[in-house]
N, C-alpha and C. Protein backbone atom coordinates (compact mmCIF):
# COMPACT_ATOMS: atom_id res chain seq x y z
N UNK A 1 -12.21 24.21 36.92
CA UNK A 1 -12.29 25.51 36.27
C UNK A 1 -10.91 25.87 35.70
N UNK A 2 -10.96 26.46 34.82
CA UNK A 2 -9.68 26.77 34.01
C UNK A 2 -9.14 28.17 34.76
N UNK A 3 -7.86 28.08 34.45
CA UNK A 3 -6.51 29.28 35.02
C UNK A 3 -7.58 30.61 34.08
N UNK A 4 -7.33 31.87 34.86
CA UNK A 4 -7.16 33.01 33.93
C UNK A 4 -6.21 32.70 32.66
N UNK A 5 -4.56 32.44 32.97
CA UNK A 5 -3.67 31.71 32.11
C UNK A 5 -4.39 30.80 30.95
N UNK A 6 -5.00 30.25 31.00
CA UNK A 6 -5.63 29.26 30.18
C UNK A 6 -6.77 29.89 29.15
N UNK A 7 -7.22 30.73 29.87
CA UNK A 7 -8.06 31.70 28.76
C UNK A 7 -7.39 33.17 28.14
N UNK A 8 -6.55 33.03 28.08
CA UNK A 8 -5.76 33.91 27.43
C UNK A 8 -5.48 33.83 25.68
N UNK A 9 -5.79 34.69 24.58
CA UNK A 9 -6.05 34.22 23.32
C UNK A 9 -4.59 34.67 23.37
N UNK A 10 -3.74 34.13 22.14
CA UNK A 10 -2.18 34.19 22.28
C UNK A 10 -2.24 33.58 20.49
N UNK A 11 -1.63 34.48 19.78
CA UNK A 11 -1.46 34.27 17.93
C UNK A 11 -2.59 34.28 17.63
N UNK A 12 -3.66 34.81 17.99
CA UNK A 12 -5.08 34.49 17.35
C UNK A 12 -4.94 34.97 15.97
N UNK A 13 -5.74 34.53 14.33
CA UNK A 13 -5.13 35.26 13.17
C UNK A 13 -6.63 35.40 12.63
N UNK A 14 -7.71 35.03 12.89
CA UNK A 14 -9.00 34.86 12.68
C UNK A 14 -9.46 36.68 11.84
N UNK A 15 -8.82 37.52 12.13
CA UNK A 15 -9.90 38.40 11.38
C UNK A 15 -8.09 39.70 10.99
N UNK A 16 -8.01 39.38 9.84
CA UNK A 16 -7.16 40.06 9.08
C UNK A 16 -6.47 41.34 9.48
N UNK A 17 -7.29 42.21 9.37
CA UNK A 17 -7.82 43.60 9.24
C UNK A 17 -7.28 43.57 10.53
N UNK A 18 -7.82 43.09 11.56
CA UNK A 18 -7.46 43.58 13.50
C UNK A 18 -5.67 42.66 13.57
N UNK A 19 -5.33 41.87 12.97
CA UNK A 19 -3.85 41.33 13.09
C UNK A 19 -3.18 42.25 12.74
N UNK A 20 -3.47 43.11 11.38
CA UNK A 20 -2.76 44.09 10.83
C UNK A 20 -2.51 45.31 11.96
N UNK A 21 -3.43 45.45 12.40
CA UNK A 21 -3.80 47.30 12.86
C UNK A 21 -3.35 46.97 14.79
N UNK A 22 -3.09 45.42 15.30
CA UNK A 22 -3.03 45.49 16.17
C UNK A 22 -1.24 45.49 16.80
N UNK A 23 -1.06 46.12 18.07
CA UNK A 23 0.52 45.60 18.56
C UNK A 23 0.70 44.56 19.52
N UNK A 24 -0.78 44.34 20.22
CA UNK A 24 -0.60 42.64 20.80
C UNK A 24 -2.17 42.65 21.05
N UNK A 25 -2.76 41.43 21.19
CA UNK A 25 -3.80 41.05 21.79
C UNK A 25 -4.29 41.32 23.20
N UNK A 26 -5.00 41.99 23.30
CA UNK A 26 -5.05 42.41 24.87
C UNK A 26 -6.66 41.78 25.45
N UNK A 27 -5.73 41.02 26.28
CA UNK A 27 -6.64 39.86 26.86
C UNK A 27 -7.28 40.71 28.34
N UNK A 28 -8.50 40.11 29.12
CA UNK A 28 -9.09 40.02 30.18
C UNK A 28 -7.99 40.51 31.34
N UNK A 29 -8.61 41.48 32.01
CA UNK A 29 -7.57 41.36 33.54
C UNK A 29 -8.44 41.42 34.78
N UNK A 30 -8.30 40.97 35.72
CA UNK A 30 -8.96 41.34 37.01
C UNK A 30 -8.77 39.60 37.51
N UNK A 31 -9.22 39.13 38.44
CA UNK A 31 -9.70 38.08 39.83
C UNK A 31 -10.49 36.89 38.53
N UNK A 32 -10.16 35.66 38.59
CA UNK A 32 -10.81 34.62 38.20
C UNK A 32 -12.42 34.47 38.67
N UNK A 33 -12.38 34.85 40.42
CA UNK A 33 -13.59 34.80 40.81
C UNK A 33 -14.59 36.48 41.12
N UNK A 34 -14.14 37.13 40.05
CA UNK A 34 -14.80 38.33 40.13
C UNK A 34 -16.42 38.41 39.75
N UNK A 35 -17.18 39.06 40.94
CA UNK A 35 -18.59 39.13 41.06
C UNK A 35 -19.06 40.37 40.07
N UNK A 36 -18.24 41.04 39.46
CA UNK A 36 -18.24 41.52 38.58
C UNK A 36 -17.74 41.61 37.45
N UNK A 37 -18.10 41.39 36.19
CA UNK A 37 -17.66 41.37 35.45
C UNK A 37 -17.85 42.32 34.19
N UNK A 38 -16.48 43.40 33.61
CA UNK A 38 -16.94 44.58 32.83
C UNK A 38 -16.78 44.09 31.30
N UNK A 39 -17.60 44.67 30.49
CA UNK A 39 -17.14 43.87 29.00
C UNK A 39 -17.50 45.23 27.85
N UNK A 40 -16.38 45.66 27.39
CA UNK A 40 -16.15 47.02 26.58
C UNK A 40 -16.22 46.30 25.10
N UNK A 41 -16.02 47.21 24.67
CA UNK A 41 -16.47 47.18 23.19
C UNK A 41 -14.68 45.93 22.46
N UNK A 42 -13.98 47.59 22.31
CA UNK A 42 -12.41 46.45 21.81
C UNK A 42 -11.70 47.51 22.54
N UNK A 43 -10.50 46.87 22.36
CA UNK A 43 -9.19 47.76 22.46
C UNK A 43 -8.87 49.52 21.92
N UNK A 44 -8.55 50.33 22.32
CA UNK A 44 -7.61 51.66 21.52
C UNK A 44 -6.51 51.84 21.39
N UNK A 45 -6.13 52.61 21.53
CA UNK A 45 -4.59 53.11 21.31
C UNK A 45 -3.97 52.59 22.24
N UNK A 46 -4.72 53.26 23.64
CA UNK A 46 -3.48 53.52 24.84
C UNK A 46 -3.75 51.80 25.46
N UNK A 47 -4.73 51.17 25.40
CA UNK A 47 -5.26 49.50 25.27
C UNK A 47 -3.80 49.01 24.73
N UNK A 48 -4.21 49.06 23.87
CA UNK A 48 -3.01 48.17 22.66
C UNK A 48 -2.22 48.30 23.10
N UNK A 49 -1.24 49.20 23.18
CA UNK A 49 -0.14 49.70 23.72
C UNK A 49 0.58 49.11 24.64
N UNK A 50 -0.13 48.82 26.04
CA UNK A 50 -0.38 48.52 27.66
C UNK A 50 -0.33 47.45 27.61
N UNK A 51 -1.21 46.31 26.44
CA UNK A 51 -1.81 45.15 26.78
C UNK A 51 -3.04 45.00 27.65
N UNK A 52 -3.80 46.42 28.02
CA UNK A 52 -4.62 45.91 29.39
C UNK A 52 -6.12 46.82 28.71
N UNK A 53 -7.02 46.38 29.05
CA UNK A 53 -8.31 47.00 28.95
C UNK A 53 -8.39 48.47 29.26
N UNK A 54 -8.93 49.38 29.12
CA UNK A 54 -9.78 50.57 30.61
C UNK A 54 -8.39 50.80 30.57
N UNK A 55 -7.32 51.46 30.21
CA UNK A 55 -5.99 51.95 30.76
C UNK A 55 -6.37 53.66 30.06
N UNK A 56 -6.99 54.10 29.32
CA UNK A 56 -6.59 55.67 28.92
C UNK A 56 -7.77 55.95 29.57
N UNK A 57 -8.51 56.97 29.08
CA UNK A 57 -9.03 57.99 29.50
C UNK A 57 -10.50 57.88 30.26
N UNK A 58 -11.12 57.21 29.30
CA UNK A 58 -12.30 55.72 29.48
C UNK A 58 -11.69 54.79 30.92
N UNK A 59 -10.86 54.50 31.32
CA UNK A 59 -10.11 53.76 32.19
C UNK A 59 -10.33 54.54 33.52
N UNK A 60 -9.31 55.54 33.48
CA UNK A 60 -9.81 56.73 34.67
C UNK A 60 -10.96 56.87 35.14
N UNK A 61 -11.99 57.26 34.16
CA UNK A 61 -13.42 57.28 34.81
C UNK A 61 -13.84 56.16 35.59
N UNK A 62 -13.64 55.11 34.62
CA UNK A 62 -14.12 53.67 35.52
C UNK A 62 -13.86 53.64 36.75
N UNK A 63 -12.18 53.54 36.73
CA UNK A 63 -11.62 53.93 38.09
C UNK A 63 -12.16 54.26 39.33
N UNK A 64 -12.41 55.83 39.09
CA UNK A 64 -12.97 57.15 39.26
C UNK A 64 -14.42 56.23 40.10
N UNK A 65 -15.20 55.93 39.43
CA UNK A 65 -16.64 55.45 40.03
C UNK A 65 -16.61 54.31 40.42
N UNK A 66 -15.24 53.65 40.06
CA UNK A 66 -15.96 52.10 40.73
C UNK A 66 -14.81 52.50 42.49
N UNK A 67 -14.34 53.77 42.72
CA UNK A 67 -13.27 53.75 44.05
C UNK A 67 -14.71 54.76 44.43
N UNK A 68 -15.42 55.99 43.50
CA UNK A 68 -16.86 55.96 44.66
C UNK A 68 -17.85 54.89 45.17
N UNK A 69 -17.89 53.76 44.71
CA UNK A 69 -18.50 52.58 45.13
C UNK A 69 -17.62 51.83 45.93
N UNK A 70 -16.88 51.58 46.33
CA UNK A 70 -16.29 51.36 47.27
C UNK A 70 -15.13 50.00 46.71
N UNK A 71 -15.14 50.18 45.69
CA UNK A 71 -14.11 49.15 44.86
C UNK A 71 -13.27 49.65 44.10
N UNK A 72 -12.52 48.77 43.86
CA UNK A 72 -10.72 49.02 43.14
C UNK A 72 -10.89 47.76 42.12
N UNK A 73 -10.06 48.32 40.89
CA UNK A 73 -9.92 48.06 39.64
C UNK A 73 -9.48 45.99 40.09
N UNK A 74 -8.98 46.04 40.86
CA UNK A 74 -8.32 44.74 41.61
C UNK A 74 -9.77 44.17 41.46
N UNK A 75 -10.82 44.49 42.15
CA UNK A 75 -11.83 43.50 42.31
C UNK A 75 -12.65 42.93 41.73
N UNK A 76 -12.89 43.31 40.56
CA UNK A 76 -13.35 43.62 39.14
C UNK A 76 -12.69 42.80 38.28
N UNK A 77 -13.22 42.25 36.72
CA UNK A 77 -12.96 41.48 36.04
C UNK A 77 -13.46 42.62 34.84
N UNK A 78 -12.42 42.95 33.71
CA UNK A 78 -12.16 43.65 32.44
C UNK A 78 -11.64 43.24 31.56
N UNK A 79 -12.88 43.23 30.39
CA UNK A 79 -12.12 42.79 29.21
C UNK A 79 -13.22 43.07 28.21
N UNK A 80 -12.78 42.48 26.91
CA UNK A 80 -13.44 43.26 25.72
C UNK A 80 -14.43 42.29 24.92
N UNK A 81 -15.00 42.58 24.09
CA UNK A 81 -15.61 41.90 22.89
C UNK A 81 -14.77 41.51 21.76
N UNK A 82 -14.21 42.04 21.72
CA UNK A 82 -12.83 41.94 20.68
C UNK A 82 -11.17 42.12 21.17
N UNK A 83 -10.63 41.34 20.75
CA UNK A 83 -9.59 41.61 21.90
C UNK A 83 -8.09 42.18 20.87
N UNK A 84 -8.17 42.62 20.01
CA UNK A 84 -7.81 43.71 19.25
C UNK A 84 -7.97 44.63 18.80
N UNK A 85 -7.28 45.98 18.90
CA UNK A 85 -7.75 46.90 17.89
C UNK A 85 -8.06 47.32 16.75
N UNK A 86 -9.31 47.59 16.29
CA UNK A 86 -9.44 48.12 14.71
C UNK A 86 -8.62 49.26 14.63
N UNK A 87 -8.73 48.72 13.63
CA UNK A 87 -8.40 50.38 12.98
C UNK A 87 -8.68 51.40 13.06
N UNK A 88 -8.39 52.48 13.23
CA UNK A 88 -8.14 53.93 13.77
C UNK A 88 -9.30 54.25 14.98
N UNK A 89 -9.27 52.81 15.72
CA UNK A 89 -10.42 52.54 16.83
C UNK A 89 -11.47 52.88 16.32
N UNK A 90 -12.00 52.26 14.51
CA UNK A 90 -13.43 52.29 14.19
C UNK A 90 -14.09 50.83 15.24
N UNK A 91 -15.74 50.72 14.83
CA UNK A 91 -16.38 50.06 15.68
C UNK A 91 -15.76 48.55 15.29
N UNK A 92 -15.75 47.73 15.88
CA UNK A 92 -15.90 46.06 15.16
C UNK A 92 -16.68 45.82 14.51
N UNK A 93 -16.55 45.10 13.18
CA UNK A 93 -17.28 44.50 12.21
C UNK A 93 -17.96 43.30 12.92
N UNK A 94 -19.19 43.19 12.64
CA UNK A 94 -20.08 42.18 12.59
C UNK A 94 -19.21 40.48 12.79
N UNK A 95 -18.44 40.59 11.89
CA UNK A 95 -17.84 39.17 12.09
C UNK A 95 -16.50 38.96 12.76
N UNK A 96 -15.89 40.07 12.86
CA UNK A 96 -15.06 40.78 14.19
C UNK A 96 -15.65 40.01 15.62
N UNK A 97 -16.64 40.50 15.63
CA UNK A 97 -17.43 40.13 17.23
C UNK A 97 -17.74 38.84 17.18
N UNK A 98 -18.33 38.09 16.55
CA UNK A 98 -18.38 36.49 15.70
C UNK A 98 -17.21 35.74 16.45
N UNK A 99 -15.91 36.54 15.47
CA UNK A 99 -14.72 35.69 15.69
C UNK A 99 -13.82 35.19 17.12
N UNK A 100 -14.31 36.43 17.41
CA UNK A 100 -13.74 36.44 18.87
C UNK A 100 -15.20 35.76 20.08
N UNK A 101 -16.25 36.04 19.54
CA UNK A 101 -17.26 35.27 20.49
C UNK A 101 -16.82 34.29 21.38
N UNK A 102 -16.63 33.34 20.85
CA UNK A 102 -16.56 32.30 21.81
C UNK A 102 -15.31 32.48 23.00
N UNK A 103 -14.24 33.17 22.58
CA UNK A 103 -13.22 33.85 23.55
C UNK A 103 -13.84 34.01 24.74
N UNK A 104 -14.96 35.47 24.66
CA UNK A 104 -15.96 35.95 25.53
C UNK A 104 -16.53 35.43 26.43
N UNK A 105 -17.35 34.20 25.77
CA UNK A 105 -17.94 33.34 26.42
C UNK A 105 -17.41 32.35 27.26
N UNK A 106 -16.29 31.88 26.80
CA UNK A 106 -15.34 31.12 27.55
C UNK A 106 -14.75 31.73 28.96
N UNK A 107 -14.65 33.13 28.68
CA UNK A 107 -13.92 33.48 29.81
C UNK A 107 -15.32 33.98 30.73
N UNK A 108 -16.52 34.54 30.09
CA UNK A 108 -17.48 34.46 31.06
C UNK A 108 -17.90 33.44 31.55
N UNK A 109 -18.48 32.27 31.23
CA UNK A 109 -18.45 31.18 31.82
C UNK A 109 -16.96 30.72 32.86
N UNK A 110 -16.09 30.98 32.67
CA UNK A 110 -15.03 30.64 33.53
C UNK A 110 -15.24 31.44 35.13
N UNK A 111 -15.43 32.40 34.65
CA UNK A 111 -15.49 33.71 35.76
C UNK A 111 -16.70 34.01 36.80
N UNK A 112 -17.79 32.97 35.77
CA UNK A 112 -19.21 33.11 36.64
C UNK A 112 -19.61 34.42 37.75
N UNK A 113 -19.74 35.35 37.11
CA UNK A 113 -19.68 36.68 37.65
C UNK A 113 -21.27 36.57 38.20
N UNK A 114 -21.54 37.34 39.41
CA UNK A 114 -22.91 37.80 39.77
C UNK A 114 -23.57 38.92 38.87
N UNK A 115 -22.81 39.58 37.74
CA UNK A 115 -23.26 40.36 36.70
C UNK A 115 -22.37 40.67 36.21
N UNK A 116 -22.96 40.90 34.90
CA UNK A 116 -21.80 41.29 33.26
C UNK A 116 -22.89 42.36 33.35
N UNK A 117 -21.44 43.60 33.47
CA UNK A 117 -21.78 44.83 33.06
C UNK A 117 -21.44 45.37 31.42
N UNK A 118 -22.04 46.04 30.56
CA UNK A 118 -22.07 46.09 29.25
C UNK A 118 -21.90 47.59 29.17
N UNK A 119 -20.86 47.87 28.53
CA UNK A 119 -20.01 49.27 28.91
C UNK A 119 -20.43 49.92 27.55
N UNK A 120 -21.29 50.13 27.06
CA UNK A 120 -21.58 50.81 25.68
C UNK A 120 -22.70 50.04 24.73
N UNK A 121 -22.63 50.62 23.78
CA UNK A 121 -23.72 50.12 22.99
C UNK A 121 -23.32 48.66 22.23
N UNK A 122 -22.25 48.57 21.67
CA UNK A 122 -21.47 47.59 20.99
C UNK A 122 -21.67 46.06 21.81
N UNK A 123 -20.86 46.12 23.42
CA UNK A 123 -21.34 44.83 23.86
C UNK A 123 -22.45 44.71 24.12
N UNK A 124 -23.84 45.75 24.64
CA UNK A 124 -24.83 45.17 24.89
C UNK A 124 -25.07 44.79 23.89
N UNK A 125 -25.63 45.22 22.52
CA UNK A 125 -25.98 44.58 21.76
C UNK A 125 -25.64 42.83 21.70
N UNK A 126 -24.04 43.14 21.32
CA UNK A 126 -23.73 42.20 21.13
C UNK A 126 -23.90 40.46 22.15
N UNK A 127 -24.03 40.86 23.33
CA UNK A 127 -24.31 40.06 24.55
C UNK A 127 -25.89 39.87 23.76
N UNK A 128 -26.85 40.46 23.78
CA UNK A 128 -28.02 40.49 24.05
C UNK A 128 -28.97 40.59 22.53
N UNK A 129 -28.07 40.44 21.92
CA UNK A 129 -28.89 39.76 20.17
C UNK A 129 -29.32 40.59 19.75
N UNK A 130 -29.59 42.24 20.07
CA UNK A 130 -30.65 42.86 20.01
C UNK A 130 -30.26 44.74 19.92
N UNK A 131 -31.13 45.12 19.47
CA UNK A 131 -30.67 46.79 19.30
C UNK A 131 -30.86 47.02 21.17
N UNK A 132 -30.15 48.21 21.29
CA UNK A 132 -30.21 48.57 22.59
C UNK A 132 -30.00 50.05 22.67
N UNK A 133 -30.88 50.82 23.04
CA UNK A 133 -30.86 51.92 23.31
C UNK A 133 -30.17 52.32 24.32
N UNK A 134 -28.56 52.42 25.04
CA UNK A 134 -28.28 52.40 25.91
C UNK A 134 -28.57 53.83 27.08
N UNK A 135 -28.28 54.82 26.34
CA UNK A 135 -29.12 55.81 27.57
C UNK A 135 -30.37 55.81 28.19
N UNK A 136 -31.31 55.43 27.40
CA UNK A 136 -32.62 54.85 27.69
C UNK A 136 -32.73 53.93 29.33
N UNK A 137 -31.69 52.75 27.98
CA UNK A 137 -31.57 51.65 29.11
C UNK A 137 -31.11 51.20 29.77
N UNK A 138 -29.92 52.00 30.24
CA UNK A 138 -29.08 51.58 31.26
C UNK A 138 -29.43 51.82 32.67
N UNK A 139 -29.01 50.81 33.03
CA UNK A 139 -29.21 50.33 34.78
C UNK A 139 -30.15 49.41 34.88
N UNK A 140 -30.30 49.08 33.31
CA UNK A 140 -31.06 47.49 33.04
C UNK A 140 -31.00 46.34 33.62
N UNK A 141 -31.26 45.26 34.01
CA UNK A 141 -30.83 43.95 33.87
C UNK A 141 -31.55 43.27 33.24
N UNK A 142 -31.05 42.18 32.09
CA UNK A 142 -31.63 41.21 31.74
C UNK A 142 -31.03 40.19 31.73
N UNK A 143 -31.61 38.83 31.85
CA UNK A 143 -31.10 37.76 32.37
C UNK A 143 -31.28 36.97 30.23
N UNK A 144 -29.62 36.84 30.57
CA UNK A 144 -29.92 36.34 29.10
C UNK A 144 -28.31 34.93 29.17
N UNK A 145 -28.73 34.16 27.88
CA UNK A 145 -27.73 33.08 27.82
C UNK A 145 -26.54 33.40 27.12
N UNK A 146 -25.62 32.94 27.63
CA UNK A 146 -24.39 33.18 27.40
C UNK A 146 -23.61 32.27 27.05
N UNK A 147 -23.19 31.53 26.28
CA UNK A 147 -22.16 30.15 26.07
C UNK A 147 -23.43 28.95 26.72
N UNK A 148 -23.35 28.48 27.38
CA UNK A 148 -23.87 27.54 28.16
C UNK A 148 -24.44 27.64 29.75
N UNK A 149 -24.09 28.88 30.19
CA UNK A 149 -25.08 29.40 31.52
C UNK A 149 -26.18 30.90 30.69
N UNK A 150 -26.49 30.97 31.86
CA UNK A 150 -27.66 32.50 32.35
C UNK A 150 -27.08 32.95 33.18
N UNK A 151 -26.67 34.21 32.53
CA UNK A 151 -26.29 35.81 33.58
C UNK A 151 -26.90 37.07 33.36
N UNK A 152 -27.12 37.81 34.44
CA UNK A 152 -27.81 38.77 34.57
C UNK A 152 -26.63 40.07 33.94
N UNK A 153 -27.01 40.77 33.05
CA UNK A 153 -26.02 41.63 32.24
C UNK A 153 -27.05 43.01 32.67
N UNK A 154 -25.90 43.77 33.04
CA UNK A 154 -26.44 44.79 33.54
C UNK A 154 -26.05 46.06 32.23
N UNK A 155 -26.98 47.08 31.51
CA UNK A 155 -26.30 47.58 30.45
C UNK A 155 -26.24 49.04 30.98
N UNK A 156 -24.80 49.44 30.53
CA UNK A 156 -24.30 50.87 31.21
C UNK A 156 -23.85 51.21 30.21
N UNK A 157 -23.95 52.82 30.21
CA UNK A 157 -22.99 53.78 29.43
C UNK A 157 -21.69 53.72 29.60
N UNK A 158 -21.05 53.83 28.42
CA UNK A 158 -19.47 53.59 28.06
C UNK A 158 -18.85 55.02 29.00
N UNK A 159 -17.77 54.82 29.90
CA UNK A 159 -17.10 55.69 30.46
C UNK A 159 -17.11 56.50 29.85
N UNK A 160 -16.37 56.71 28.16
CA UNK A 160 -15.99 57.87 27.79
C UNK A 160 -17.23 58.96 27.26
N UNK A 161 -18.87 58.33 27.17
CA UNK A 161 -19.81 58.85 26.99
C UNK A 161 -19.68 60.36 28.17
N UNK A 162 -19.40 60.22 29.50
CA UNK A 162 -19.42 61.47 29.87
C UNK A 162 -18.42 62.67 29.76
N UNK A 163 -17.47 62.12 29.07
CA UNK A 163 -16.31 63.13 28.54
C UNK A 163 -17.19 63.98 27.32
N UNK A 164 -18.18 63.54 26.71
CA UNK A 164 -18.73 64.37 25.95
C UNK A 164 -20.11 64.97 26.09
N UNK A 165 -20.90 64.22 27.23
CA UNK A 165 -22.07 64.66 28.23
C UNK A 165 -22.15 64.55 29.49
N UNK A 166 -21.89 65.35 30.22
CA UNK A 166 -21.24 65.41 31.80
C UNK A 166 -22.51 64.72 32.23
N UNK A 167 -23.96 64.60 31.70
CA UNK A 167 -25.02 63.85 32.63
C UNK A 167 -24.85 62.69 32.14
N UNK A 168 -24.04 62.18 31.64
CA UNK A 168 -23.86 60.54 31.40
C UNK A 168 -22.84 60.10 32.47
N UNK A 169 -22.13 61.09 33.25
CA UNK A 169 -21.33 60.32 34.29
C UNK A 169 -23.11 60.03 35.33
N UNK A 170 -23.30 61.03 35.51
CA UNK A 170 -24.50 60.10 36.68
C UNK A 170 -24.90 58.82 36.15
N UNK A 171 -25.54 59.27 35.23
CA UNK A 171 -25.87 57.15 34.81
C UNK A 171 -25.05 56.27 34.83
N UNK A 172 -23.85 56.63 34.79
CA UNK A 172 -22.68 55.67 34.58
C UNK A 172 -22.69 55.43 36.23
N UNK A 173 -22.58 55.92 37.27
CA UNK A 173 -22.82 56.03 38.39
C UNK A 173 -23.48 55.28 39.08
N UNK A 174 -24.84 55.21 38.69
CA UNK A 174 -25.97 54.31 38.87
C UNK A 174 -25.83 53.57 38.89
N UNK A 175 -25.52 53.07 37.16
CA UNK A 175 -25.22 52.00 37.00
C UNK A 175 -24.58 51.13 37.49
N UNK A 176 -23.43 51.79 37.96
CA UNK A 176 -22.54 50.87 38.52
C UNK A 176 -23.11 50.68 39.97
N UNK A 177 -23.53 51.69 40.60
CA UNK A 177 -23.86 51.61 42.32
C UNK A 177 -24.46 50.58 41.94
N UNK A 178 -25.78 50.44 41.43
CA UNK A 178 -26.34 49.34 40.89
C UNK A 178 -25.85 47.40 41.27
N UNK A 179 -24.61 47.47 39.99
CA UNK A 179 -24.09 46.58 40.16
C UNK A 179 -23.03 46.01 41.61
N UNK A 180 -22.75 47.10 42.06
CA UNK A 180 -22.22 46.62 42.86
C UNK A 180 -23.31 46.21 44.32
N UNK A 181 -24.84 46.63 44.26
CA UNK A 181 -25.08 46.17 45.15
C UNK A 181 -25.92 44.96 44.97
N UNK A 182 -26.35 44.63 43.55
CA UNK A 182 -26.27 43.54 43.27
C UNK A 182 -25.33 42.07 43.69
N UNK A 183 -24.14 42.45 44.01
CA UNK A 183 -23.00 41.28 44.30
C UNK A 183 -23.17 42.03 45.89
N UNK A 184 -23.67 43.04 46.37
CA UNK A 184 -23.29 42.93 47.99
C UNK A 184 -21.63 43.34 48.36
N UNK A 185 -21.10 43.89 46.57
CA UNK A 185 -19.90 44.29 46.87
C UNK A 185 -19.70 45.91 47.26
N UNK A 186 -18.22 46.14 47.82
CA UNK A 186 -18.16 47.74 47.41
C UNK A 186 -18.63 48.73 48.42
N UNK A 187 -19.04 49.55 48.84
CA UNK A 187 -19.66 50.15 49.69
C UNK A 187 -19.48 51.83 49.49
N UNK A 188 -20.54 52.64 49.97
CA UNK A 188 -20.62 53.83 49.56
C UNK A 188 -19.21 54.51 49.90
N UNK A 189 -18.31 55.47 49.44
CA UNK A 189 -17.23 56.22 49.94
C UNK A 189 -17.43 57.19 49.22
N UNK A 190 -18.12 58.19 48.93
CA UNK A 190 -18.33 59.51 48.72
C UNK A 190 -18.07 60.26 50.26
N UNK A 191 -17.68 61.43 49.98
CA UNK A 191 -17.30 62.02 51.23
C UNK A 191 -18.80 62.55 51.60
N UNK A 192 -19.67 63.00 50.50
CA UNK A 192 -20.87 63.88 51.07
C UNK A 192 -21.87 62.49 51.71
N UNK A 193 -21.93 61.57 51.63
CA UNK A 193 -22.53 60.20 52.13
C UNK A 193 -21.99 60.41 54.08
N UNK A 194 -21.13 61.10 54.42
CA UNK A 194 -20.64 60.55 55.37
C UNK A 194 -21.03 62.24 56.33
């Protein structure tokens, strides 16, 4: 199995537009052998910036629900569909997600997660070939192909969805309780649980 180190994209020049608008490539972070695995749309501001996934505001929340499930950002595997920022953090272009594909896949297959969680509308789709209604459908699983294995992709609302509808943190919630008891990871730590 290959290093985290080894899947790291480094000068990538493949899509113009994201070389221009970006200040470094911000690759995957978390555990090689993480039973979870999170996969966001691309990079933003405070992303770019950092070098690291989930670092602004969107980041916190994650945080936030994956320390009520009984896990830390440590245990977890984060990273993007695109591993640069567009421009003025519009969505990725169609061949944006293309270019960087096989990146994705490489590092999911490396990581062999007990589930790929799909943090918005952008990666499920994109994981899963297909339109996706994500409020609908989140706390989904479907077992779909990926590079050269089958993983069960679990599709969740994007963190920052409840900064603008406070009932999207519960689903986001779910979702995740969800996943984490899927892997048998994590454990309840809400204070009202106790």
């Amino acid at each position: 199995m290959a290093g985290m180190e080894d899947l790291e994209v480094r000068g990538c020049e493949r899509c113009p537009a994201l070389v221009e608008s970006r200040t470094r490539i911000v690759n995957g972070v978390g555990p090689a052998t993480a039973s979870l695995l999170f996969v966001g749309e691309a990079p933003g501001q405070e992303e770019d910036a950092k070098g690291e996934p989930f670092v602004g505001r969107s980041g916190a929340i994650l945080d936030e629900v994956l320390r009520d499930n009984g896990l830390a950002r440590a245990d977890v595997r984060i990273t993007n569909c695109v591993r640069c920022r567009p421009p003025d953090n519009r969505d990725p272009y169609a061949s944006e997600l293309e270019h960087c594909r096989d990146y994705l896949e490489t590092e999911i297959s490396a990581v062999d997660p007990t589930v790929v969680i799909t943090l918005g509308r952008v990666p499920s789709e994109h994981l899963l070939s297909r339109d996706v209604a994500v409020t609908n459908e989140a706390g989904s699983v479907v077992r779909t192909a990926i590079g050269n294995g089958q993983f069960d992709v679990l599709i969740c609302v994007h963190p920052a969805a409840s900064l603008y509808d406070p009932n999207q943190r519960t689903t986001l919630e779910r979702a995740i309780e969800k996943a984490a008891a899927m892997t048998g990871t994590g454990g309840q730590a809400r204070i009202g649980d106790f």
